[in-house]
C-alpha atoms as a PDB file:
ATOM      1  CA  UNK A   1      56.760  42.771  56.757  1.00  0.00           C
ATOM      2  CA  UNK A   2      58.254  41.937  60.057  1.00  0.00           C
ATOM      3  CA  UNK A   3      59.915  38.822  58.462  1.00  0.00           C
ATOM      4  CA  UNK A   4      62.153  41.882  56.310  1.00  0.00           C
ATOM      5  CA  UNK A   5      62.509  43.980  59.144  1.00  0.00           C
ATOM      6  CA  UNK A   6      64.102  40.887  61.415  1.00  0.00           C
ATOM      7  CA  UNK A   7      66.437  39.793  58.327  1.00  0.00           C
ATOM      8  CA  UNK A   8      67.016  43.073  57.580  1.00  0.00           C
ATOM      9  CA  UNK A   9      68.818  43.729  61.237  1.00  0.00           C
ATOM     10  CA  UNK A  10      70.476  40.310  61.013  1.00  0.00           C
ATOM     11  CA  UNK A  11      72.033  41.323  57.707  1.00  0.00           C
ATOM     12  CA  UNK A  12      72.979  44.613  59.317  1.00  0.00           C
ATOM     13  CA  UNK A  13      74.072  42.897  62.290  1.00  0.00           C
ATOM     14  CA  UNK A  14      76.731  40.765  60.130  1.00  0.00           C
ATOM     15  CA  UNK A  15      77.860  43.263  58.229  1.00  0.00           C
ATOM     16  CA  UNK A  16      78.976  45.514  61.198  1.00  0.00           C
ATOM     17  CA  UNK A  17      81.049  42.867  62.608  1.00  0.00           C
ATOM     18  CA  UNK A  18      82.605  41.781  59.301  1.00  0.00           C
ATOM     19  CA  UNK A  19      83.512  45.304  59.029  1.00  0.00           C
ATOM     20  CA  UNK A  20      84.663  45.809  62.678  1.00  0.00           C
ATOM     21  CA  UNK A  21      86.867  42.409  62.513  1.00  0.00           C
ATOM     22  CA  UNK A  22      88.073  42.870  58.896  1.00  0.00           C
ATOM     23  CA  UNK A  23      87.902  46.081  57.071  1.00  0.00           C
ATOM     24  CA  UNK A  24      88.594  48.702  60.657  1.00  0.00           C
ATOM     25  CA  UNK A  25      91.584  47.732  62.564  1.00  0.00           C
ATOM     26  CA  UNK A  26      94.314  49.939  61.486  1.00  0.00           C
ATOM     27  CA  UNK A  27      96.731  47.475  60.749  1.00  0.00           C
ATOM     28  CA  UNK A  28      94.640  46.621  57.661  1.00  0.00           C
ATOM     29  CA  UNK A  29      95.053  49.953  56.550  1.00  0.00           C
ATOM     30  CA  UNK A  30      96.668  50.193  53.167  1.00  0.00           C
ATOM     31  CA  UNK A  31      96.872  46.559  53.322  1.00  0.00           C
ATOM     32  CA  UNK A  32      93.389  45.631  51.963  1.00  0.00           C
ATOM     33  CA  UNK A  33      94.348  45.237  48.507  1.00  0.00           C
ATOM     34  CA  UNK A  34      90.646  46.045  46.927  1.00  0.00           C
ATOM     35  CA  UNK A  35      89.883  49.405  46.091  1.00  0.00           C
ATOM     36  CA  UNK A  36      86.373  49.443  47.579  1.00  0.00           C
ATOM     37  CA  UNK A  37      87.479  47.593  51.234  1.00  0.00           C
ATOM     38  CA  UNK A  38      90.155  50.701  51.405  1.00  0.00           C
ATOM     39  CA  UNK A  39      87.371  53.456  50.439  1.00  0.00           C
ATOM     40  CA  UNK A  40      85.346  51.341  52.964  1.00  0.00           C
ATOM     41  CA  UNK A  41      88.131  51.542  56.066  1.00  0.00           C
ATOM     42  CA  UNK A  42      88.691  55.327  55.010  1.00  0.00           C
ATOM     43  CA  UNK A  43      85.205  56.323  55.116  1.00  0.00           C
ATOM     44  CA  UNK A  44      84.559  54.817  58.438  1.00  0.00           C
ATOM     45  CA  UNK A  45      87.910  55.879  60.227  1.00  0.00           C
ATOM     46  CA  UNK A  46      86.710  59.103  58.831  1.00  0.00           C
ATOM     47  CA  UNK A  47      90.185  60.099  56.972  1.00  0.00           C
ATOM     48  CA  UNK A  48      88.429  62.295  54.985  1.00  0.00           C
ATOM     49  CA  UNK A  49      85.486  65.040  56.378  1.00  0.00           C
ATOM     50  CA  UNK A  50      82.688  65.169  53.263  1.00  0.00           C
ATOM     51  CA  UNK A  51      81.084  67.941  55.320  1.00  0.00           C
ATOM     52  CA  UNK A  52      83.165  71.160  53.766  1.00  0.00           C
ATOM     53  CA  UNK A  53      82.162  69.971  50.324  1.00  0.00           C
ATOM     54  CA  UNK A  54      78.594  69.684  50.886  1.00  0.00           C
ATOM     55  CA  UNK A  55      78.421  73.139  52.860  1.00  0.00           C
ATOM     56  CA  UNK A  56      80.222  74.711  49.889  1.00  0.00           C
ATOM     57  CA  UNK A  57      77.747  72.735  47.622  1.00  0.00           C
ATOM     58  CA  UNK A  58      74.849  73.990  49.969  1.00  0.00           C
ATOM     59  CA  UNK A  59      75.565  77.539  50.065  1.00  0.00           C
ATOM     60  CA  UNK A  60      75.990  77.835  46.468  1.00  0.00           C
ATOM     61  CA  UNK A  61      72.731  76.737  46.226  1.00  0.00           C
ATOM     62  CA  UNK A  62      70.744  78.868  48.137  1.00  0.00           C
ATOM     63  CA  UNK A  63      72.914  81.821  47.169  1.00  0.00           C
ATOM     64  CA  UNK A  64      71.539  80.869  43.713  1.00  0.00           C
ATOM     65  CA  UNK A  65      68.444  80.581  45.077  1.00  0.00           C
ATOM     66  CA  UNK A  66      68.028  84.207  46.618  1.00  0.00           C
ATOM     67  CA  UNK A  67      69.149  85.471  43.658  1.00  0.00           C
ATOM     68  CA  UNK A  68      66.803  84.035  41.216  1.00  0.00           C
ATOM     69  CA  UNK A  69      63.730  84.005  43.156  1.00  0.00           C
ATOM     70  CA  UNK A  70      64.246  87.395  44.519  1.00  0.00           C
ATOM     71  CA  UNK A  71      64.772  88.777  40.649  1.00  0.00           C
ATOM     72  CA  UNK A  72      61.663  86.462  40.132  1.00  0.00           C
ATOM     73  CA  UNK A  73      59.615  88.644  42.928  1.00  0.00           C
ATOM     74  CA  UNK A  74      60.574  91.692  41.748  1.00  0.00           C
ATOM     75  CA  UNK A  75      58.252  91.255  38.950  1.00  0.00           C
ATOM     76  CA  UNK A  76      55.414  89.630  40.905  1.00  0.00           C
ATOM     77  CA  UNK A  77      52.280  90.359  42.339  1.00  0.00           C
ATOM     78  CA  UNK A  78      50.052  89.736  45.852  1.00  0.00           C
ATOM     79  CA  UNK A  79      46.727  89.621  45.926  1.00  0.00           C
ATOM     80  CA  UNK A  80      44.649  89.255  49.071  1.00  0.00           C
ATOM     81  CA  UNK A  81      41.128  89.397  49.547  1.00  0.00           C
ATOM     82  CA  UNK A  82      39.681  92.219  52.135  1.00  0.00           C
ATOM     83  CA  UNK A  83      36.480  92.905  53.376  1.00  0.00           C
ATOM     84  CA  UNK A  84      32.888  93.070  51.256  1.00  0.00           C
ATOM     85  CA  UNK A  85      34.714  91.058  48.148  1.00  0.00           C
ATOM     86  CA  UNK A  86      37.035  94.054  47.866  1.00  0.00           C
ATOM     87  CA  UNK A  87      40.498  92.687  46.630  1.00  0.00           C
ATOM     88  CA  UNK A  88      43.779  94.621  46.324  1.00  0.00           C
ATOM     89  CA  UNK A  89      47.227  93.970  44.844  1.00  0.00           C
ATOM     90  CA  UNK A  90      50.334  95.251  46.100  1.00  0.00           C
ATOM     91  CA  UNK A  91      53.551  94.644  44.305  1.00  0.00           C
ATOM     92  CA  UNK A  92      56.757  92.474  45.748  1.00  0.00           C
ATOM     93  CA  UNK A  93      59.537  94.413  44.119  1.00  0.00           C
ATOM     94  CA  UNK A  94      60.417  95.336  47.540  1.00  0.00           C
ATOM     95  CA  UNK A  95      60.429  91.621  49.002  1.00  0.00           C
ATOM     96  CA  UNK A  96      62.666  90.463  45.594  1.00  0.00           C
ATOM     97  CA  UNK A  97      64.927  93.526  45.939  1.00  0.00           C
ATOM     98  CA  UNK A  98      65.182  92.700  49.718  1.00  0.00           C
ATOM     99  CA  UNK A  99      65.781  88.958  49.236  1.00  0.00           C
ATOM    100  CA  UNK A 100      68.240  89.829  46.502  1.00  0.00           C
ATOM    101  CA  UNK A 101      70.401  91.677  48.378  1.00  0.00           C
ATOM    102  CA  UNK A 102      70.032  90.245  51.839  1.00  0.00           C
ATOM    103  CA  UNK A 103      69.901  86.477  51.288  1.00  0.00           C
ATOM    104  CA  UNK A 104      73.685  86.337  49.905  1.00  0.00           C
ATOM    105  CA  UNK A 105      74.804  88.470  52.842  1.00  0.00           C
ATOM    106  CA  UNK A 106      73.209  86.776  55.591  1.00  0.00           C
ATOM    107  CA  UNK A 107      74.094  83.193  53.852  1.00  0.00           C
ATOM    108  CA  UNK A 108      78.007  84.408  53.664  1.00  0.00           C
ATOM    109  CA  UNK A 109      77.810  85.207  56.801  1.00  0.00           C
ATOM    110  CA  UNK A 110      76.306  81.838  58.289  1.00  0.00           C
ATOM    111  CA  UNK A 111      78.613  79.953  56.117  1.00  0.00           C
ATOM    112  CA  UNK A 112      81.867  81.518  57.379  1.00  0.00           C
ATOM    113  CA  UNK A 113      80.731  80.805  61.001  1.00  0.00           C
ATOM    114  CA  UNK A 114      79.700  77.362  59.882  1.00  0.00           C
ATOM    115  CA  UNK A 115      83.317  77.048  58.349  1.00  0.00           C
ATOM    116  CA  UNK A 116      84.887  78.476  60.919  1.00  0.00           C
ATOM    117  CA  UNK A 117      83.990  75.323  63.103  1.00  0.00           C
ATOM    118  CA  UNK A 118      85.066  73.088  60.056  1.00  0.00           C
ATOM    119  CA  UNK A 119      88.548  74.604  59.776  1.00  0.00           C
ATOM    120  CA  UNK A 120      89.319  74.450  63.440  1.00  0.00           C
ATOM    121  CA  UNK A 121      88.144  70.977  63.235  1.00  0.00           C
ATOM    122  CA  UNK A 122      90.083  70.393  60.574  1.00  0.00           C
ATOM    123  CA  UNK A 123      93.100  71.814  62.530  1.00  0.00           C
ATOM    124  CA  UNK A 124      93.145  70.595  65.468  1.00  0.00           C
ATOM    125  CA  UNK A 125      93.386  67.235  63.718  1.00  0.00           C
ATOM    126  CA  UNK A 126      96.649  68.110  61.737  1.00  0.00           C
ATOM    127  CA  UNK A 127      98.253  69.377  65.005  1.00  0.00           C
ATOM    128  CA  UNK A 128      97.394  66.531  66.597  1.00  0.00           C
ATOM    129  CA  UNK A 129      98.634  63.880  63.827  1.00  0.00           C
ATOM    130  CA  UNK A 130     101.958  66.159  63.808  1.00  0.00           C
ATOM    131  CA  UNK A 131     102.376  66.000  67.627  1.00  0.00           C
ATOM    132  CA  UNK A 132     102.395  61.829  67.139  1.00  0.00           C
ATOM    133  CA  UNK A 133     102.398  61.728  71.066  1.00  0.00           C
ATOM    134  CA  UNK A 134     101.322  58.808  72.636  1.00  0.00           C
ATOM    135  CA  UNK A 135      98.473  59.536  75.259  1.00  0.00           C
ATOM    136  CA  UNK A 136      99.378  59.505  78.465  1.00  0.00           C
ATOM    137  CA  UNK A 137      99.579  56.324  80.726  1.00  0.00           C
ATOM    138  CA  UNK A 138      96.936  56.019  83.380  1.00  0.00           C
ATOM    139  CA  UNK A 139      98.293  56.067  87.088  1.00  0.00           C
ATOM    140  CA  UNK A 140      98.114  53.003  88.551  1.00  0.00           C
ATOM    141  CA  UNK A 141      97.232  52.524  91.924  1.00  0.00           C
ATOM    142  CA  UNK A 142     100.427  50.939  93.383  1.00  0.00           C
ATOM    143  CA  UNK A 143     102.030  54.149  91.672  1.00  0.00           C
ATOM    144  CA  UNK A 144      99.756  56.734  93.533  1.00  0.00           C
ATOM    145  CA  UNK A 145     100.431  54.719  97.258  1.00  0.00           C
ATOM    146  CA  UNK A 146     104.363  55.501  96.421  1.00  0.00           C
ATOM    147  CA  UNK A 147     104.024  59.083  96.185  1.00  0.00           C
ATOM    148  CA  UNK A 148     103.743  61.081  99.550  1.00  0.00           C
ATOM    149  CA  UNK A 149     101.943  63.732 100.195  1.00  0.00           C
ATOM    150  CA  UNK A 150     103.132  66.986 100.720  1.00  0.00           C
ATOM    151  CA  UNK A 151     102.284  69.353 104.101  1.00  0.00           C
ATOM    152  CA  UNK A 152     101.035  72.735 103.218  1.00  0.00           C
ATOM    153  CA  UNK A 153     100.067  73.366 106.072  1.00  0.00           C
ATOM    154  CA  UNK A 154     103.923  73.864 108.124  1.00  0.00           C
ATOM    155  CA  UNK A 155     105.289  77.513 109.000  1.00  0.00           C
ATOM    156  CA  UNK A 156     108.824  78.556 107.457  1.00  0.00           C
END
């Protein structure tokens, strides 16, 4: 087992820097020529965020969920055992009704604040690829020694 585990990093090892030195550098973007080495230098430059799709995908779900299990409830029954071997029932048409109708709302909710992270993500990016400003240069040293200081301190 530990035999698969060492080749196992080796092989992951390889791959990273075959990726790194062929497949990342941006002037390979576009220039690749295969179809899967472009969806490979796409996916991890991260040119395209899977994240909005799968929250979508994820609140569909449990909106669908709520919905059908609550309508389920509606219709059930809880049984619990009391004292002496006594048992009672009580009915969960209250708990379906409430998960009906409160599930959607608070998962609407959740998802717009979740998406509202996404989006600004999402725009600061396209503001930023619009600006196309270089970052700016770091001050060297013999630059800084150059500059003098200014007196604050003197009475006009």
């Amino acid at each position: 087992m530990e035999t698969l585990i060492a080749i196992g990093i080796v092989l992951a090892v390889a791959a990273t820097v075959f990726i790194c030195i062929r497949i990342l550098p941006r002037k390979y973007d576009g220039n690749l020529g295969n179809k899967f080495l472009q969806f490979l230098h796409d996916f991890f430059n991260f040119k395209t965020f899977y994240i909005e799709a799968l929250t979508k995908f994820i609140f569909v779900l449990l909106t669908c969920l709520c919905i059908f299990v609550g309508f389920l409830l509606m219709f059930g029954k809880f049984e619990y055992y009391g004292y002496f071997g006594t048992t009672f029932t009580q009915s969960t048409f209250l708990y379906g009704l409430c998960i009906m109708l409160l599930g959607p709302l608070v998962l609407r909710v959740t998802y717009e604040f979740v998406m509202m992270a996404i989006l600004l993500v999402q725009n600061v990016i396209a503001i930023n690829r619009k600006m196309k400003t270089p970052a700016a240069a770091p001050v060297s040293s013999a630059a800084e020694s150059e500059v003098e200081p200014v007196d604050t301190d003197t009475e006009e």
